[in-house]
N, C-alpha and C. Protein backbone atom coordinates (compact mmCIF):
# COMPACT_ATOMS: atom_id res chain seq x y z
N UNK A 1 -8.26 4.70 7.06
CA UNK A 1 -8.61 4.15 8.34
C UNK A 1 -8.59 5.24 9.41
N UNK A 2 -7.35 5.98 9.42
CA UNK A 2 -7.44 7.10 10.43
C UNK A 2 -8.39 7.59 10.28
N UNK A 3 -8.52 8.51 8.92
CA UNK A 3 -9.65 9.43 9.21
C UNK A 3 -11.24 9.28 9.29
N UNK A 4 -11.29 7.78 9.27
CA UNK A 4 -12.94 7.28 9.15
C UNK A 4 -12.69 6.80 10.50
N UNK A 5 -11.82 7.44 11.38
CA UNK A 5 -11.89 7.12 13.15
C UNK A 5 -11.69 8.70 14.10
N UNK A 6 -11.36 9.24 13.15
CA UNK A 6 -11.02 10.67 13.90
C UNK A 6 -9.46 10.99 14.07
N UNK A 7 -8.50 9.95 14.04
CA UNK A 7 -7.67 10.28 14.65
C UNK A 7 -6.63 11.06 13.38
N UNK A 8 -5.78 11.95 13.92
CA UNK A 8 -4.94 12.47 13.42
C UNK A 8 -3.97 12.97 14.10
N UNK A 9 -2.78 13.13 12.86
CA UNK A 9 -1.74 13.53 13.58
C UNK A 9 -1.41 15.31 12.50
N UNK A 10 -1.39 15.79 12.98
CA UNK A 10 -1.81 17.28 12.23
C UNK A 10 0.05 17.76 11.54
N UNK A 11 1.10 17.46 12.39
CA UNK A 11 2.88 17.45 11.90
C UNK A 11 2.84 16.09 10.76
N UNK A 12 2.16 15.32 11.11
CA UNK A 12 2.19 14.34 10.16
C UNK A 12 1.74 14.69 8.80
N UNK A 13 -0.01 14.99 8.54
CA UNK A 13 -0.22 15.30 7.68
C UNK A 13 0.71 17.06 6.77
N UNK A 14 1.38 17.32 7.69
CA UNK A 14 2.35 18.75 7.12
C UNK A 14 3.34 17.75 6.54
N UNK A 15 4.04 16.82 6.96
CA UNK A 15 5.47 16.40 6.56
C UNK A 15 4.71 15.01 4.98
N UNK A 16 3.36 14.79 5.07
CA UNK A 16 2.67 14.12 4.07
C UNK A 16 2.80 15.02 2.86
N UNK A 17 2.07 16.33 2.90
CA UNK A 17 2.60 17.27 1.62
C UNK A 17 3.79 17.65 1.68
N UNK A 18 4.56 17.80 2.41
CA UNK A 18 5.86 18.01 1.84
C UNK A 18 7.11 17.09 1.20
N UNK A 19 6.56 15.65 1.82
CA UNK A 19 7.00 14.88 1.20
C UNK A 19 6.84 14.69 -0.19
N UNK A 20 5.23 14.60 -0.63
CA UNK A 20 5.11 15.16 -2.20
C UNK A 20 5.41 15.86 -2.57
N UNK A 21 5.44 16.96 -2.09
CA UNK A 21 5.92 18.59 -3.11
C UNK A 21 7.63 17.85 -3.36
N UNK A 22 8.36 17.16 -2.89
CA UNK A 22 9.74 16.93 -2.79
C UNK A 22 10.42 16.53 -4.05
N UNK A 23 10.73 16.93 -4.73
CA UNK A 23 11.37 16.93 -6.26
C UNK A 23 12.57 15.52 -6.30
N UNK A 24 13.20 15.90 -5.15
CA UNK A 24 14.17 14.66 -4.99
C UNK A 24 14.03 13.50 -4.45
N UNK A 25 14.16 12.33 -5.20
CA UNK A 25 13.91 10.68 -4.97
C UNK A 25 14.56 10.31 -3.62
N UNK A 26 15.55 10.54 -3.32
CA UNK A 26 16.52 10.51 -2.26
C UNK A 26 15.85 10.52 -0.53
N UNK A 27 15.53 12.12 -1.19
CA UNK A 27 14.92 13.21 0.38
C UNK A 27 13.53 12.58 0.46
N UNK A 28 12.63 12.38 -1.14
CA UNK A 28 11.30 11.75 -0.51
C UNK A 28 11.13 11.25 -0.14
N UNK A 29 11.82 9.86 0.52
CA UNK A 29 12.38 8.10 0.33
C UNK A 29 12.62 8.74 2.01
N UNK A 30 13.26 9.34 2.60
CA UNK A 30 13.79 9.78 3.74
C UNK A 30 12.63 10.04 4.84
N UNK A 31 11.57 11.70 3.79
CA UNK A 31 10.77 11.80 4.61
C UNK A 31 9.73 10.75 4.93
N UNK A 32 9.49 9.48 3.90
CA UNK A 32 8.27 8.83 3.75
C UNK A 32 8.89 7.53 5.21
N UNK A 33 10.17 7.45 5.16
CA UNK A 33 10.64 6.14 6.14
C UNK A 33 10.37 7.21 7.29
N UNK A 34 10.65 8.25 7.72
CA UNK A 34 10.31 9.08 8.85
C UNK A 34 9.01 8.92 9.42
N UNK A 35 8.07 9.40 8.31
CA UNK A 35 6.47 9.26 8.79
C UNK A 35 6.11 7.68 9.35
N UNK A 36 6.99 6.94 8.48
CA UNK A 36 6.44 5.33 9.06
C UNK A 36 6.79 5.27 10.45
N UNK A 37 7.78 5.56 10.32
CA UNK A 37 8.74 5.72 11.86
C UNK A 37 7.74 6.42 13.04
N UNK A 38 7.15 7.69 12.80
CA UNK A 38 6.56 8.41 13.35
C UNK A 38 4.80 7.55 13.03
N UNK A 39 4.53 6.85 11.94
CA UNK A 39 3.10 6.13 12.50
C UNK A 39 3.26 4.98 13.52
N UNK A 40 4.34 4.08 13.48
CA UNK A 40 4.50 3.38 14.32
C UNK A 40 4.46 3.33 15.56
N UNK A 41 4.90 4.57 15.82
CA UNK A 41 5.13 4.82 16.94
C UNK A 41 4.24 5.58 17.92
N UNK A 42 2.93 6.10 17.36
CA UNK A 42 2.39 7.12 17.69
C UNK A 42 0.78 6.49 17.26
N UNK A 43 0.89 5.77 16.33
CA UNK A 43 -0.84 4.80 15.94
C UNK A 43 -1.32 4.44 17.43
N UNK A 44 -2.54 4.50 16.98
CA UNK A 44 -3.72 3.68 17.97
C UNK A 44 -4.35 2.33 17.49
N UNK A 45 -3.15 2.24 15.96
CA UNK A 45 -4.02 0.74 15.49
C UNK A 45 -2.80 -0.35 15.49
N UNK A 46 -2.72 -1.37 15.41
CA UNK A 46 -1.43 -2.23 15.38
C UNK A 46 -1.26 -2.65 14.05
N UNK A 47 -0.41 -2.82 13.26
CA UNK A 47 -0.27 -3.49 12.07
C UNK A 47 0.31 -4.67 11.89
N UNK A 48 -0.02 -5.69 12.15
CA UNK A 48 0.79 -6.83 12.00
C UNK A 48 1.30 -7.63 10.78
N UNK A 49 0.67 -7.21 9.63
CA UNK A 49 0.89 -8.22 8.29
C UNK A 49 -0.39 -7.76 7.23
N UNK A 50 0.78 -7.88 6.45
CA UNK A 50 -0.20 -7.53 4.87
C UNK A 50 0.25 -8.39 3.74
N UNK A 51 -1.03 -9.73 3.85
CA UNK A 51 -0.42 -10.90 2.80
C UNK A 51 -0.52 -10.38 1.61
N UNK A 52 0.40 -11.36 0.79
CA UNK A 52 0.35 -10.83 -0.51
C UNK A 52 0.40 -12.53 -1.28
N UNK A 53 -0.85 -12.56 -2.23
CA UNK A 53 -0.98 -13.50 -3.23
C UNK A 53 -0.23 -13.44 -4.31
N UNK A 54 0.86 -14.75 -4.79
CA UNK A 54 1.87 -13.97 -5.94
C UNK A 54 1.06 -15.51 -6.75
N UNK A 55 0.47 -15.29 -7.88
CA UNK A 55 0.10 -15.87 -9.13
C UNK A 55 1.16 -16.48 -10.01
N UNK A 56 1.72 -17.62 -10.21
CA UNK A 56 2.59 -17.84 -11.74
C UNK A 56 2.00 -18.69 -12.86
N UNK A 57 1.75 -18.19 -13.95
CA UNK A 57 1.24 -18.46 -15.01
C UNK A 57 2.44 -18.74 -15.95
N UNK A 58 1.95 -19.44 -17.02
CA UNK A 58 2.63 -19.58 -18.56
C UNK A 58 2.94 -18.51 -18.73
N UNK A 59 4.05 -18.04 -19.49
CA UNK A 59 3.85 -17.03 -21.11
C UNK A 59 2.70 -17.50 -21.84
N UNK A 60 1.71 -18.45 -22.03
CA UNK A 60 1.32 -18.52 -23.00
C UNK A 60 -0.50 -18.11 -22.90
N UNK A 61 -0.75 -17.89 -21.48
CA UNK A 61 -1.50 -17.95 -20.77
C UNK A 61 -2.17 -16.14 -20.76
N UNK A 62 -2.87 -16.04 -21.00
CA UNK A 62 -3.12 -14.53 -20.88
C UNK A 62 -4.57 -14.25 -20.57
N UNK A 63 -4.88 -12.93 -19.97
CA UNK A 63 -6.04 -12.55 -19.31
C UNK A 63 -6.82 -13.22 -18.24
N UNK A 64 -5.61 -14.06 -17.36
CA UNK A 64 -5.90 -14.30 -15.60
C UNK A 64 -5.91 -12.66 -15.00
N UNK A 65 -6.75 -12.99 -14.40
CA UNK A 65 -7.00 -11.62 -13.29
C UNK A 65 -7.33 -12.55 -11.61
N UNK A 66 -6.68 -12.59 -11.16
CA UNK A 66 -6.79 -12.72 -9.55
C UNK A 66 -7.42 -11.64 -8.81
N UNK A 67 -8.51 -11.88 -8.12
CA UNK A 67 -9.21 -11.20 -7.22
C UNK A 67 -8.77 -11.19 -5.89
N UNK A 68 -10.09 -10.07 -4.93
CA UNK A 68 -8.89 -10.00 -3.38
C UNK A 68 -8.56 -11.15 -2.93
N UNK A 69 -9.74 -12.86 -2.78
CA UNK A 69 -9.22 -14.01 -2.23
C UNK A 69 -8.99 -14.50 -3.27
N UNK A 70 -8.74 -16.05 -2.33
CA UNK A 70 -8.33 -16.93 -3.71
C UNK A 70 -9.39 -17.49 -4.36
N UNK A 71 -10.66 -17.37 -3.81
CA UNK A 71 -11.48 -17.65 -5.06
C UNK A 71 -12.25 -17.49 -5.86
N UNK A 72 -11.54 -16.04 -6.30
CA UNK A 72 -12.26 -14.76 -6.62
C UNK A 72 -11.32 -14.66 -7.97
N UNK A 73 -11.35 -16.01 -8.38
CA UNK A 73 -10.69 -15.94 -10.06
C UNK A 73 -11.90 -15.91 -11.20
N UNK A 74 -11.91 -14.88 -12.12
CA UNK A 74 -12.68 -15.25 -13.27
C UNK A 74 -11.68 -15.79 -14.39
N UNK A 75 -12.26 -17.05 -14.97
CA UNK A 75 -11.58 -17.73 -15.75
C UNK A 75 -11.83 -17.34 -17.10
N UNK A 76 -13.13 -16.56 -17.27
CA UNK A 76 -14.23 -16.59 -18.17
C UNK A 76 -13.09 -15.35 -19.70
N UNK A 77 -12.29 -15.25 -18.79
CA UNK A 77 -11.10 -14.15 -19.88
C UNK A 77 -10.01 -14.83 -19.76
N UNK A 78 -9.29 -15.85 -19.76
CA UNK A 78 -8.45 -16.66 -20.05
C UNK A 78 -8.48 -17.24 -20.88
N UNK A 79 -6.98 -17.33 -21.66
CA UNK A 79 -6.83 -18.12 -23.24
C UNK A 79 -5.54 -18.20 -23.05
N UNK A 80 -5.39 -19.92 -24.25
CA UNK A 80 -3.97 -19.87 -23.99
C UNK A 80 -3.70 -19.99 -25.76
């Protein structure tokens, strides 16, 4: 989204690779809550919510695939 608008944050994208190069689970986990910290605060876009569809099926039930909406199921690979 940023970059198909122009905007950037140039310390951001530095602390983005270094967060990857980061060997330790701990420190990466640290720098990655930082950057959120630092998009929040510094975006030009608002984020309000990111739904999430949770599916429960059988065990017995296999090859449901849920699509992005809800009615964007193919049934046509389902067996039980």
């Amino acid at each position: 989204m940023a970059g198909l608008n122009g905007w950037q944050i140039p310390e951001l994208n530095k602390a983005t690779l270094a967060a990857v190069a980061e060997p330790d689970p701990a420190k990466r986990l640290e720098l990655y809550k930082t950057m959120q910290e630092t998009l929040l605060q510094h975006s030009p876009y608002v984020f309000i919510d990111q739904g999430k569809t949770q599916i429960v099926v059988r065990d017995n039930v296999k090859g449901y695939q849920q699509g992005l909406n809800a009615d964007m199921v193919w049934y046509d690979n389902v067996t039980k």
